[in-house]
PDB file of N, CA and C in Angstrom:
ATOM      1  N   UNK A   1       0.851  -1.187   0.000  1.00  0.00           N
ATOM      2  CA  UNK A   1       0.000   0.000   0.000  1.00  0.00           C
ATOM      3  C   UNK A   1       0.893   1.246   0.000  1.00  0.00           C
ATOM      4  N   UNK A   2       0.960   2.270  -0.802  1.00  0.00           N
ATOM      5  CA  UNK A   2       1.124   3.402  -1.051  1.00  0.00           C
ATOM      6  C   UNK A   2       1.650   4.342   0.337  1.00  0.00           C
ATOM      7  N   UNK A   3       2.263   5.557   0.345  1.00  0.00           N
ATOM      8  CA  UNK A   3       2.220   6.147   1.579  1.00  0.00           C
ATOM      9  C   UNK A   3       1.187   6.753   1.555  1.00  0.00           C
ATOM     10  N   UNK A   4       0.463   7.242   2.590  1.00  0.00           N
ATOM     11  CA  UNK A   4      -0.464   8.723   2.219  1.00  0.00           C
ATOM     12  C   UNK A   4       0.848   9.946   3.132  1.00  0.00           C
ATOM     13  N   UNK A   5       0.237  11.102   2.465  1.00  0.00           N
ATOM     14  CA  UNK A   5       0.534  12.443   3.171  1.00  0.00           C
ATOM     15  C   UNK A   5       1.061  12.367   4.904  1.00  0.00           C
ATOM     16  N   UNK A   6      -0.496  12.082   5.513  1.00  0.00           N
ATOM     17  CA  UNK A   6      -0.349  11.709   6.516  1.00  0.00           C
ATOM     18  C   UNK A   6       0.530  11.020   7.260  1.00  0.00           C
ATOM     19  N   UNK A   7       1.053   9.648   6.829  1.00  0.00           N
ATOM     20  CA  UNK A   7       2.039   8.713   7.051  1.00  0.00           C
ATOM     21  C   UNK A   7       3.577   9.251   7.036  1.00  0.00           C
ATOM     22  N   UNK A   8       3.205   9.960   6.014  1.00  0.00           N
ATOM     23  CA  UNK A   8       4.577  10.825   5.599  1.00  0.00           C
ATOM     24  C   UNK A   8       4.920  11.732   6.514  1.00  0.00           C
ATOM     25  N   UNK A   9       4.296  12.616   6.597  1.00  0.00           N
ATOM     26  CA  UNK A   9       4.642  14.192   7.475  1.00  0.00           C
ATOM     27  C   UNK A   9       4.125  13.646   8.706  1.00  0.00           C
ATOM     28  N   UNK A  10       3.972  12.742   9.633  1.00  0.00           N
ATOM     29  CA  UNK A  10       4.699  12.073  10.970  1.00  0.00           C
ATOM     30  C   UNK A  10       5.582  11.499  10.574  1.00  0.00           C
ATOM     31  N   UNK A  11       5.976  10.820   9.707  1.00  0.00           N
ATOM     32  CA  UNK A  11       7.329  10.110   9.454  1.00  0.00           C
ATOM     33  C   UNK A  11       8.831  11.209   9.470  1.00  0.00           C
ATOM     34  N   UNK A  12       8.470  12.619   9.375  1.00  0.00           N
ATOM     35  CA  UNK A  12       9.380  13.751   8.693  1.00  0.00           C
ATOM     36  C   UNK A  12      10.352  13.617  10.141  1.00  0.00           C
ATOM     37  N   UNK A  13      10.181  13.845  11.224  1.00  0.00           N
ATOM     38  CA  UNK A  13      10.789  13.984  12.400  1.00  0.00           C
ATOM     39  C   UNK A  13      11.823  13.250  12.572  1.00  0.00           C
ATOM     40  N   UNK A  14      11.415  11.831  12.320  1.00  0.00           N
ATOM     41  CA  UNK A  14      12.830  10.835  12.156  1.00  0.00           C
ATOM     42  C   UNK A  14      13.604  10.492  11.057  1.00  0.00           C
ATOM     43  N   UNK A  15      12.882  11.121  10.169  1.00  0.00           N
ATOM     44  CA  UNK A  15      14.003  11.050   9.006  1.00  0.00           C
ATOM     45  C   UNK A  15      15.170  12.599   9.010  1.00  0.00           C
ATOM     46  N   UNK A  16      14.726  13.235  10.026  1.00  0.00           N
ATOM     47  CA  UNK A  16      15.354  14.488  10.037  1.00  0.00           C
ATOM     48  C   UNK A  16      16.824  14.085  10.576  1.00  0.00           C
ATOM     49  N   UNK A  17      17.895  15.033   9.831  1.00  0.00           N
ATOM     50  CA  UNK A  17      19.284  14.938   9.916  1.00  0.00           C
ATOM     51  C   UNK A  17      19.706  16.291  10.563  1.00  0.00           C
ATOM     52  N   UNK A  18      19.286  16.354  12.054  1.00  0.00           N
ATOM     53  CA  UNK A  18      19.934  18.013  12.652  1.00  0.00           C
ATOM     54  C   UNK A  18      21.109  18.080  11.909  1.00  0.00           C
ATOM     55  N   UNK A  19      22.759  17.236  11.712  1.00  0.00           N
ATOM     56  CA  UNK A  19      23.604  17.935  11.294  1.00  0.00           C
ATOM     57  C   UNK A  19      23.500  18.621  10.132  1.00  0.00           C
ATOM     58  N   UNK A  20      22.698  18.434   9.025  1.00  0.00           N
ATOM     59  CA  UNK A  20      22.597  18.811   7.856  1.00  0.00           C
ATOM     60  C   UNK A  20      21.494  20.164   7.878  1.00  0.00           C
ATOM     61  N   UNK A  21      21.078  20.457   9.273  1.00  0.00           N
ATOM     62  CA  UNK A  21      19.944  21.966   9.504  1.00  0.00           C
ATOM     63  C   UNK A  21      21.025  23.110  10.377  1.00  0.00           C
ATOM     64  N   UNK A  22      22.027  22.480  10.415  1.00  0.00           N
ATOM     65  CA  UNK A  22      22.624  23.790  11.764  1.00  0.00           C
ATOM     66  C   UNK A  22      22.721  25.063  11.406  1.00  0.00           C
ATOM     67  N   UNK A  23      22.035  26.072  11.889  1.00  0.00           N
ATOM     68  CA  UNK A  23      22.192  27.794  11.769  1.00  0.00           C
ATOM     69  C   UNK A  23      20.441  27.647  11.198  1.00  0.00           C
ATOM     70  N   UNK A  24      19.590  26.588  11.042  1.00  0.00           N
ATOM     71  CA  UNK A  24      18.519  26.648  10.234  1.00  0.00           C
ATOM     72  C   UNK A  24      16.971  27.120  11.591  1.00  0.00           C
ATOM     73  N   UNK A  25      16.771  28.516  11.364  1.00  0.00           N
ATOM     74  CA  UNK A  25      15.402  28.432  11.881  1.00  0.00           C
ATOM     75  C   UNK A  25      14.133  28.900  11.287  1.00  0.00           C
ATOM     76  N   UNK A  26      13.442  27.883  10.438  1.00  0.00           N
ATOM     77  CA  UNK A  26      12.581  28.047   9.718  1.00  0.00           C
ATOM     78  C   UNK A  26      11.241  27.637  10.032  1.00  0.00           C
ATOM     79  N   UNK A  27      10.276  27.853   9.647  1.00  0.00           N
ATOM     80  CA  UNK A  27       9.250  27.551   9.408  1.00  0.00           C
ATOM     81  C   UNK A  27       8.627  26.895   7.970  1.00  0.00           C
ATOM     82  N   UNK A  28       8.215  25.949   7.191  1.00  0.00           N
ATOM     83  CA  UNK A  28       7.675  25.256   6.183  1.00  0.00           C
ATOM     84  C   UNK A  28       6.257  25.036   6.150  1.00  0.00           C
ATOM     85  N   UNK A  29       5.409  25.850   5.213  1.00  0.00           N
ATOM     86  CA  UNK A  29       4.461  25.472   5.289  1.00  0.00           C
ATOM     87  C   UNK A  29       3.940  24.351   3.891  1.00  0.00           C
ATOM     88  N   UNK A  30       3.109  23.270   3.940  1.00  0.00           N
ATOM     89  CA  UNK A  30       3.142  22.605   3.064  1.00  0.00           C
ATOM     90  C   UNK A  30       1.569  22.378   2.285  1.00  0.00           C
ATOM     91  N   UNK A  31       1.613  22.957   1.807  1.00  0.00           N
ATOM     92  CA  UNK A  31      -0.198  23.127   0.972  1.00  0.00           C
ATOM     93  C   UNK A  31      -0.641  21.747   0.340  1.00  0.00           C
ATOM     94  N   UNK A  32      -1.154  20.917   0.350  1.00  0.00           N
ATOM     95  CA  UNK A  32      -1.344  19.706  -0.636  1.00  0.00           C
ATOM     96  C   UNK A  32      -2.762  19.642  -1.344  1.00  0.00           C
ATOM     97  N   UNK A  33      -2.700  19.309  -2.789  1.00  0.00           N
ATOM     98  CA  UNK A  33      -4.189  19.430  -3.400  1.00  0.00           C
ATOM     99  C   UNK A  33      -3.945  17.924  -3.631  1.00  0.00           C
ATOM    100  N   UNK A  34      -5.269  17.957  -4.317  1.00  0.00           N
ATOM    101  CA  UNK A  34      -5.693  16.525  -5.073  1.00  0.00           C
ATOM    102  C   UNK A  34      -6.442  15.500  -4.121  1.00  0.00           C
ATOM    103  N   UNK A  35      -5.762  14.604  -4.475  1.00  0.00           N
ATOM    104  CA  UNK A  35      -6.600  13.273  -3.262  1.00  0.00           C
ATOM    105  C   UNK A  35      -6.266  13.431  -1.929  1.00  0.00           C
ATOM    106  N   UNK A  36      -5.721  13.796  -1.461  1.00  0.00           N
ATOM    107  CA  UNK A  36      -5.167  14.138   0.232  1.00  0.00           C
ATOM    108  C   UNK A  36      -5.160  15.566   0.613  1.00  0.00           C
ATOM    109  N   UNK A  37      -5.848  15.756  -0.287  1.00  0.00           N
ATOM    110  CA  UNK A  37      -5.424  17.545   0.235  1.00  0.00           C
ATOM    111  C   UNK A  37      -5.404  18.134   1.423  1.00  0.00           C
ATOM    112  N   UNK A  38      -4.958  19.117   1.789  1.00  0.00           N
ATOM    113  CA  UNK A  38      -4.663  20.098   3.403  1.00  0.00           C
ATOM    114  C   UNK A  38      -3.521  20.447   3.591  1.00  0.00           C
ATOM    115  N   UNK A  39      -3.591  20.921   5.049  1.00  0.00           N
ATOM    116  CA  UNK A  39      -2.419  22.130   5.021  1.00  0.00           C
ATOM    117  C   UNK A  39      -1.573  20.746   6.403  1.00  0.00           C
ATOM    118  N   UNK A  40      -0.625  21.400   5.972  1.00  0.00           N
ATOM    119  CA  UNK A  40       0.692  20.955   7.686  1.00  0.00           C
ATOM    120  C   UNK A  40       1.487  22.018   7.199  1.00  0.00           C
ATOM    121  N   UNK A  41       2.364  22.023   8.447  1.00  0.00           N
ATOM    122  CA  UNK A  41       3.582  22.750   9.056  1.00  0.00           C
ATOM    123  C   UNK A  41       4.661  22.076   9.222  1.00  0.00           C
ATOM    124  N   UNK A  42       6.074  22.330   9.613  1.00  0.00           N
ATOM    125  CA  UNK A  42       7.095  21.667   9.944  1.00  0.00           C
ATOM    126  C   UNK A  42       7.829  22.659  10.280  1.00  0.00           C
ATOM    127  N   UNK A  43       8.474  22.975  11.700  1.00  0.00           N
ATOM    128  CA  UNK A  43       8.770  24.021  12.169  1.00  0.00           C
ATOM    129  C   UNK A  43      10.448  23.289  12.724  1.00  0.00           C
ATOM    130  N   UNK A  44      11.336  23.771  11.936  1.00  0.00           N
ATOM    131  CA  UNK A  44      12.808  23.524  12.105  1.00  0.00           C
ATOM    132  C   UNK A  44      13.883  24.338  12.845  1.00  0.00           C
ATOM    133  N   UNK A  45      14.026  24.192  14.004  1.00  0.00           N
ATOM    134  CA  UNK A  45      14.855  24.787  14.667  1.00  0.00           C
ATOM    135  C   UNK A  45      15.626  24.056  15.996  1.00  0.00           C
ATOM    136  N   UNK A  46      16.584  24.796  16.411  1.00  0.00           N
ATOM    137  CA  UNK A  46      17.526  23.971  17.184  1.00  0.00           C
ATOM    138  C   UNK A  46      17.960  22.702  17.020  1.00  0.00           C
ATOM    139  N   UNK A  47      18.137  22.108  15.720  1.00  0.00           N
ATOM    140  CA  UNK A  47      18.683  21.115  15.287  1.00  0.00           C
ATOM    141  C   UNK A  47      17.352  19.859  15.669  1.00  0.00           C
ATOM    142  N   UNK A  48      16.104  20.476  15.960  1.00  0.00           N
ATOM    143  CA  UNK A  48      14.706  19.854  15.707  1.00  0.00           C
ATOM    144  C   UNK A  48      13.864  19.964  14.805  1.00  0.00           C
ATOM    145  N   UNK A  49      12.834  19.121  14.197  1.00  0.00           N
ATOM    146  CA  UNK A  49      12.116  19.261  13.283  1.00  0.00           C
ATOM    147  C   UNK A  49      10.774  19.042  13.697  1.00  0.00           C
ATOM    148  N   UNK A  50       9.748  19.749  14.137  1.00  0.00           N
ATOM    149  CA  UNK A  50       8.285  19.424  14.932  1.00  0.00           C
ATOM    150  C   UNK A  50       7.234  19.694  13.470  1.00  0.00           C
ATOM    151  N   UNK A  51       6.722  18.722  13.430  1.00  0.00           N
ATOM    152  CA  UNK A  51       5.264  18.518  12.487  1.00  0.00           C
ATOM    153  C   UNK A  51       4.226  18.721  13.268  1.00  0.00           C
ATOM    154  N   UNK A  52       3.257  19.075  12.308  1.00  0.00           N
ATOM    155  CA  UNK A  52       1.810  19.486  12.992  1.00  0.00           C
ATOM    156  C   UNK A  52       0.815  19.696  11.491  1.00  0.00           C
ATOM    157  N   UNK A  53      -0.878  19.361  11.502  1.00  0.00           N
ATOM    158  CA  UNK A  53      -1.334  19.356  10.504  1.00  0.00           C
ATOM    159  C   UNK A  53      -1.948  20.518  11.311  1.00  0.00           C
ATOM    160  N   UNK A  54      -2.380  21.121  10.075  1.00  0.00           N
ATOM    161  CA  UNK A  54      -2.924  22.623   9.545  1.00  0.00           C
ATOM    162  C   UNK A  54      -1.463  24.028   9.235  1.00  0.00           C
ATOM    163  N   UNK A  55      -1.920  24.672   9.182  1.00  0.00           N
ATOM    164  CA  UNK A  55      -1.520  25.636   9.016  1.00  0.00           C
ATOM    165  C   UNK A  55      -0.444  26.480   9.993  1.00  0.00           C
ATOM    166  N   UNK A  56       0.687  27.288   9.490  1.00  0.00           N
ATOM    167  CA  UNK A  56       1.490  27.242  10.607  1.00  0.00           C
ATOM    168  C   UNK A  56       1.304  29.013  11.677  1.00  0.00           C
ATOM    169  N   UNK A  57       1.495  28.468  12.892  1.00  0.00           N
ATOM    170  CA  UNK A  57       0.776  29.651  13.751  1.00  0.00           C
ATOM    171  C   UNK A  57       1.797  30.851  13.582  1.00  0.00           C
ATOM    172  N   UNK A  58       3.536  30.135  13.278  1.00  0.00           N
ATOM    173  CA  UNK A  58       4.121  31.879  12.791  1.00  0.00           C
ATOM    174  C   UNK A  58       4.495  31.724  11.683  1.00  0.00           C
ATOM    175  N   UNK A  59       4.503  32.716  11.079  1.00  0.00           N
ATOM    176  CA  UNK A  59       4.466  33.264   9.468  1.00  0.00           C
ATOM    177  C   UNK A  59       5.525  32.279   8.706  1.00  0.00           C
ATOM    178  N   UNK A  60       5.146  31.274   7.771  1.00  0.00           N
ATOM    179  CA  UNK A  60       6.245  30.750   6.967  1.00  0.00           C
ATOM    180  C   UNK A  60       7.219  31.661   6.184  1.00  0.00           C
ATOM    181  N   UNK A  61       8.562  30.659   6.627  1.00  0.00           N
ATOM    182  CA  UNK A  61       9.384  31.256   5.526  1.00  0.00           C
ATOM    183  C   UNK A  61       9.595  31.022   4.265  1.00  0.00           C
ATOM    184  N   UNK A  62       8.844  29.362   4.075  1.00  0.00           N
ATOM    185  CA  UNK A  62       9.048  29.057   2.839  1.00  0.00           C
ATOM    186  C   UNK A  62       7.395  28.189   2.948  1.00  0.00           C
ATOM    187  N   UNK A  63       6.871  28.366   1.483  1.00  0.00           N
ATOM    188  CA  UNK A  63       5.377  27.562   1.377  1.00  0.00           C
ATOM    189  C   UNK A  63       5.553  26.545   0.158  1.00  0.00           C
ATOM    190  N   UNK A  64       5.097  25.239   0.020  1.00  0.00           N
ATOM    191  CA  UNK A  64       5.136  24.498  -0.806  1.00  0.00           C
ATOM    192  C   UNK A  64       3.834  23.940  -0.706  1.00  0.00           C
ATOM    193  N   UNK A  65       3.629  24.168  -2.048  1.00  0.00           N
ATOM    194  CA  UNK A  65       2.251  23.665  -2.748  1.00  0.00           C
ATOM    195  C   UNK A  65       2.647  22.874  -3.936  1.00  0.00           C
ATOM    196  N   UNK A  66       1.919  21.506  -3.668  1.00  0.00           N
ATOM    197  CA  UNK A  66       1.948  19.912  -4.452  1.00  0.00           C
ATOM    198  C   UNK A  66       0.643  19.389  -4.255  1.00  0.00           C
ATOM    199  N   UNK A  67       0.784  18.845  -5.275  1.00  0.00           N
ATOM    200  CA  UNK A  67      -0.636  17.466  -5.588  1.00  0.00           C
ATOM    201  C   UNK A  67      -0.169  16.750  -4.145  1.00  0.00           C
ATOM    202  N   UNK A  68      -0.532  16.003  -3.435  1.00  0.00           N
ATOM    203  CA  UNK A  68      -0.513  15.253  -2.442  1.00  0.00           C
ATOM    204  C   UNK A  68       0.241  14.309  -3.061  1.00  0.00           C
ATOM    205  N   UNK A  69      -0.281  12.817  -3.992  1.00  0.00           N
ATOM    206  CA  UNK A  69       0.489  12.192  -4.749  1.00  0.00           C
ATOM    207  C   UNK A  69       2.127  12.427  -5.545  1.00  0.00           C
ATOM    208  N   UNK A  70       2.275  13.647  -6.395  1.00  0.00           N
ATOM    209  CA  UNK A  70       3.589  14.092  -6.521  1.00  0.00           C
ATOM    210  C   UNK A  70       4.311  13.846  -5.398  1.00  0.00           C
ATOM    211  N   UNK A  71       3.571  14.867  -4.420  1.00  0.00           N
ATOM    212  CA  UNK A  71       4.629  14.723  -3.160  1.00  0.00           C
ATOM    213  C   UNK A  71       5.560  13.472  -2.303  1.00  0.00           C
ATOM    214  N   UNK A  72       4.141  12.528  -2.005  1.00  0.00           N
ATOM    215  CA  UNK A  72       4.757  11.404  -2.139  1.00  0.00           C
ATOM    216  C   UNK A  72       5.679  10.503  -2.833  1.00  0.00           C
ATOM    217  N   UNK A  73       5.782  10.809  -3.879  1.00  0.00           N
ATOM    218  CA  UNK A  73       6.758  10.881  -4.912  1.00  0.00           C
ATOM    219  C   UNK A  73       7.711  11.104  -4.939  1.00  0.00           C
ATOM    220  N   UNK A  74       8.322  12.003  -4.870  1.00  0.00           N
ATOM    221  CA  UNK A  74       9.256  12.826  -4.534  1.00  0.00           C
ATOM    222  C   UNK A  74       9.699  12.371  -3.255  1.00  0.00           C
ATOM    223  N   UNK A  75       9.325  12.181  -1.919  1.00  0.00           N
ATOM    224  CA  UNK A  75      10.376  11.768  -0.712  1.00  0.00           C
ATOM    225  C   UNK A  75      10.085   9.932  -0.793  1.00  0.00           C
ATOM    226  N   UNK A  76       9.595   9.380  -1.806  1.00  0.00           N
ATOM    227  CA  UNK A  76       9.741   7.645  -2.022  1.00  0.00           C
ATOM    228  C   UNK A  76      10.752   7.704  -3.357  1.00  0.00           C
ATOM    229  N   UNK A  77      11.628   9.159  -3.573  1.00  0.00           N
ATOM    230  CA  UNK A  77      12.024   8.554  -4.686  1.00  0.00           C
ATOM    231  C   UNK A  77      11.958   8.175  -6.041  1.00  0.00           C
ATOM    232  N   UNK A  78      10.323   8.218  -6.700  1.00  0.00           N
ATOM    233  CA  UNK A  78       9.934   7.626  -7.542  1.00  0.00           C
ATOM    234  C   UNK A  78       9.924   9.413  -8.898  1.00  0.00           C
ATOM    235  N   UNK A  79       9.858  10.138  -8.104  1.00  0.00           N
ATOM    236  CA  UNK A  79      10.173  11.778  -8.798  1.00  0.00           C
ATOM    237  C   UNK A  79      11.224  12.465  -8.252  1.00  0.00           C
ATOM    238  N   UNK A  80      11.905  13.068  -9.096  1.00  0.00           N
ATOM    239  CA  UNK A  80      13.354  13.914  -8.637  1.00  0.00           C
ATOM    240  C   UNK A  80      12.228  15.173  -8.318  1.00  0.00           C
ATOM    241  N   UNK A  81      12.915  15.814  -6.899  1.00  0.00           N
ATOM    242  CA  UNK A  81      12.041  17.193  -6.746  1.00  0.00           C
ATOM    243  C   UNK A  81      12.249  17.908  -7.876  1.00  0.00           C
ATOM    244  N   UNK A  82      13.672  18.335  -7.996  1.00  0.00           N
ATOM    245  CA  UNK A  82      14.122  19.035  -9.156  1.00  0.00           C
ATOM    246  C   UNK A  82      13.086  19.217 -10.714  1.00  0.00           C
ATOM    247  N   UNK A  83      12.872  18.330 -11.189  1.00  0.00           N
ATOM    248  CA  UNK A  83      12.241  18.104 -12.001  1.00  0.00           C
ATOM    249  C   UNK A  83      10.618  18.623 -11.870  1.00  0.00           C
ATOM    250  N   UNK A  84      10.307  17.608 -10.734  1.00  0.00           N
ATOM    251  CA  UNK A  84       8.837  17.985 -10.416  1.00  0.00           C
ATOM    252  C   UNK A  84       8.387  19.658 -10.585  1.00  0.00           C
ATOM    253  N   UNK A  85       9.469  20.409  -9.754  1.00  0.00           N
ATOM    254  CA  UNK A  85       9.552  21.852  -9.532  1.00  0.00           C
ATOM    255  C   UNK A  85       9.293  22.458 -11.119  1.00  0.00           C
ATOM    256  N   UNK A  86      10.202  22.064 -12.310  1.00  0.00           N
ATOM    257  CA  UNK A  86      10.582  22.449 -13.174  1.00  0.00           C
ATOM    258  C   UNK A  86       9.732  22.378 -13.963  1.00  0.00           C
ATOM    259  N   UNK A  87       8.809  21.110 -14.066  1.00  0.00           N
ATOM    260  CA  UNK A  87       7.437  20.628 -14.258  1.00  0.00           C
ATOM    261  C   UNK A  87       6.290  22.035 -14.237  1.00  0.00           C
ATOM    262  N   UNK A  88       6.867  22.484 -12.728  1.00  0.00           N
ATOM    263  CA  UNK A  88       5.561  23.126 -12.462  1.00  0.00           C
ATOM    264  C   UNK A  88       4.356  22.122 -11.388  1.00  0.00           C
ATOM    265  N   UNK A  89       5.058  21.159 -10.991  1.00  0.00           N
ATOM    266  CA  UNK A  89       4.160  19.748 -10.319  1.00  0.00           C
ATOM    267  C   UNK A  89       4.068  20.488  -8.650  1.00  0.00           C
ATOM    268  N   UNK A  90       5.477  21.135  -8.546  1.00  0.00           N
ATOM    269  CA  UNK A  90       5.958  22.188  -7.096  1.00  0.00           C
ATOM    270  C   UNK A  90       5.985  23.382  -7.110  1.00  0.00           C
ATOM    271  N   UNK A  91       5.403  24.212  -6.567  1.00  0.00           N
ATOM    272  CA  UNK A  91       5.343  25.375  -6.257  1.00  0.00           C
ATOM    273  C   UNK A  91       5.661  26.195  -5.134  1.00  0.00           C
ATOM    274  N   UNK A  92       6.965  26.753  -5.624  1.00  0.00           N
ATOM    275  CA  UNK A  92       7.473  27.244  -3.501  1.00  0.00           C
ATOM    276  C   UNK A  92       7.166  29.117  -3.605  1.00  0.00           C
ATOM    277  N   UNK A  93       7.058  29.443  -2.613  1.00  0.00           N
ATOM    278  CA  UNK A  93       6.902  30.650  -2.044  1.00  0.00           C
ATOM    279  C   UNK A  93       7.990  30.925  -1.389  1.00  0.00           C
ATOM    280  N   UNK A  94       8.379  32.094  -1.095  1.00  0.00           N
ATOM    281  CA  UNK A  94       9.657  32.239   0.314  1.00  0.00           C
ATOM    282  C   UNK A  94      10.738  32.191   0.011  1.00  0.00           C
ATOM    283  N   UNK A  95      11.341  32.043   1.149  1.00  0.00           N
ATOM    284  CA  UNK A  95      13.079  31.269   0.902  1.00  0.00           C
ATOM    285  C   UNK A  95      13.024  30.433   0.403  1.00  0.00           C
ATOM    286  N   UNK A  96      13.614  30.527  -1.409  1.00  0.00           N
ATOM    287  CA  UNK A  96      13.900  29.333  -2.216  1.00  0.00           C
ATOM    288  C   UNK A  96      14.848  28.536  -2.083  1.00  0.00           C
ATOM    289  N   UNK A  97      15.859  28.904  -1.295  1.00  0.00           N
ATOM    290  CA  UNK A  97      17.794  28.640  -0.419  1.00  0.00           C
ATOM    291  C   UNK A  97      16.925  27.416   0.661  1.00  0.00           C
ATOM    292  N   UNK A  98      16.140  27.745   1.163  1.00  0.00           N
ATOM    293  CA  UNK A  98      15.764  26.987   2.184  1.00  0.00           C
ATOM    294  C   UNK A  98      15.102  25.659   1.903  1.00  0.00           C
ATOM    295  N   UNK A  99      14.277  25.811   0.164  1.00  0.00           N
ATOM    296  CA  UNK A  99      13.894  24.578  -0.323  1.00  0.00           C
ATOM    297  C   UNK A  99      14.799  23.590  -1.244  1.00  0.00           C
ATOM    298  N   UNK A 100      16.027  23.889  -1.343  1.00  0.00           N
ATOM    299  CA  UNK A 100      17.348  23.321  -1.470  1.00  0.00           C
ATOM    300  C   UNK A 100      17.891  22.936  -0.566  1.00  0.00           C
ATOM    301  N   UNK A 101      17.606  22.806   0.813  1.00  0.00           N
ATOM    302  CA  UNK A 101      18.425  22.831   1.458  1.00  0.00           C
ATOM    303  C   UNK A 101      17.618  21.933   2.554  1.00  0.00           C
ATOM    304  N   UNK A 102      15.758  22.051   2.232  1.00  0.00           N
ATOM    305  CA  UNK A 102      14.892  20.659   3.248  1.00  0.00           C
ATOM    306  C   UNK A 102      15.619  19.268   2.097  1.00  0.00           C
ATOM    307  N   UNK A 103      15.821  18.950   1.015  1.00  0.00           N
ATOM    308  CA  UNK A 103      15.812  17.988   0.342  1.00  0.00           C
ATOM    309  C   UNK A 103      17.392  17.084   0.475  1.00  0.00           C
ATOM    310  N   UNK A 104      18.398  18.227   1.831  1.00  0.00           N
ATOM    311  CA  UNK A 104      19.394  17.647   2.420  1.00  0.00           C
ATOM    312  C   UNK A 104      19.531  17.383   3.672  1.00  0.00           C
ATOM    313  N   UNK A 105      17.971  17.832   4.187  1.00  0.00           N
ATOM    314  CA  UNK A 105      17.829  17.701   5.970  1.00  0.00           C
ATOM    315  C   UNK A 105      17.045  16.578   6.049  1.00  0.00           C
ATOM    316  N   UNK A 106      16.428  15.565   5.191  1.00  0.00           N
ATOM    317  CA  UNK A 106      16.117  14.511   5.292  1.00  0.00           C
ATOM    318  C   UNK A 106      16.415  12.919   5.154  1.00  0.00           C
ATOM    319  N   UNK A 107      16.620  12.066   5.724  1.00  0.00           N
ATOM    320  CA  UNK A 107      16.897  10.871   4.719  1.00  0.00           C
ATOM    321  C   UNK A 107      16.157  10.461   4.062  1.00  0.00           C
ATOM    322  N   UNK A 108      15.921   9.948   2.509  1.00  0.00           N
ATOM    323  CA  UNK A 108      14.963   9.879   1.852  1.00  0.00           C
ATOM    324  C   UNK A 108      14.949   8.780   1.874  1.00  0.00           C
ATOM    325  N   UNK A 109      13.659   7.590   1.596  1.00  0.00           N
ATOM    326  CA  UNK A 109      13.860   6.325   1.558  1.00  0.00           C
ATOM    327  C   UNK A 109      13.832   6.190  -0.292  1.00  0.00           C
TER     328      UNK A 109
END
């Protein structure tokens, strides 16, 4: 069975690599359409990464909006973000430095 969204963004915390976030205090907000659609957060600081669904309570620095499915995609591997982005499949807002730089604070499976 497939990941959903859900499965995923609780999964984000332990795939997180503090050494690869140090000096990082951000906020991520993550928009998802399609079959899973809704909002989460992921709030990165002190070499922590805290998830939460809805919307984030201080102002993102960076916003990413994806099909739900793409997304999944993309952290299983099966889509290069790069591409997806280039596509037009990803859509970031914000600090664009900072969305180069979640796709090295994770381990991807």
């Amino acid at each position: 069975m497939p990941l959903t969204v859900s499965q995923l963004m609780e999964k984000m915390p332990g795939a997180f690599l503090p050494e690869k976030a140090q000096g990082i205090n951000a906020v991520v907000h993550f928009k998802f359409t399609g079959e899973e659609s809704g909002e989460w957060n992921a709030k990165i600081a002190d070499g922590k990464c805290d998830v939460a669904a809805g919307a984030p309570a201080d102002p993102a620095s960076m916003t990413l909006t994806a099909d739900s499915n793409d997304y999944v995609k993309i952290f299983t591997g099966e889509l290069d973000g790069m591409s997806a982005f280039m596509q037009g499949k990803i859509k970031l807002g914000g600090d664009l430095n900072l969305a180069m730089k979640l796709m090295q604070m994770f381990k991807i499976k």
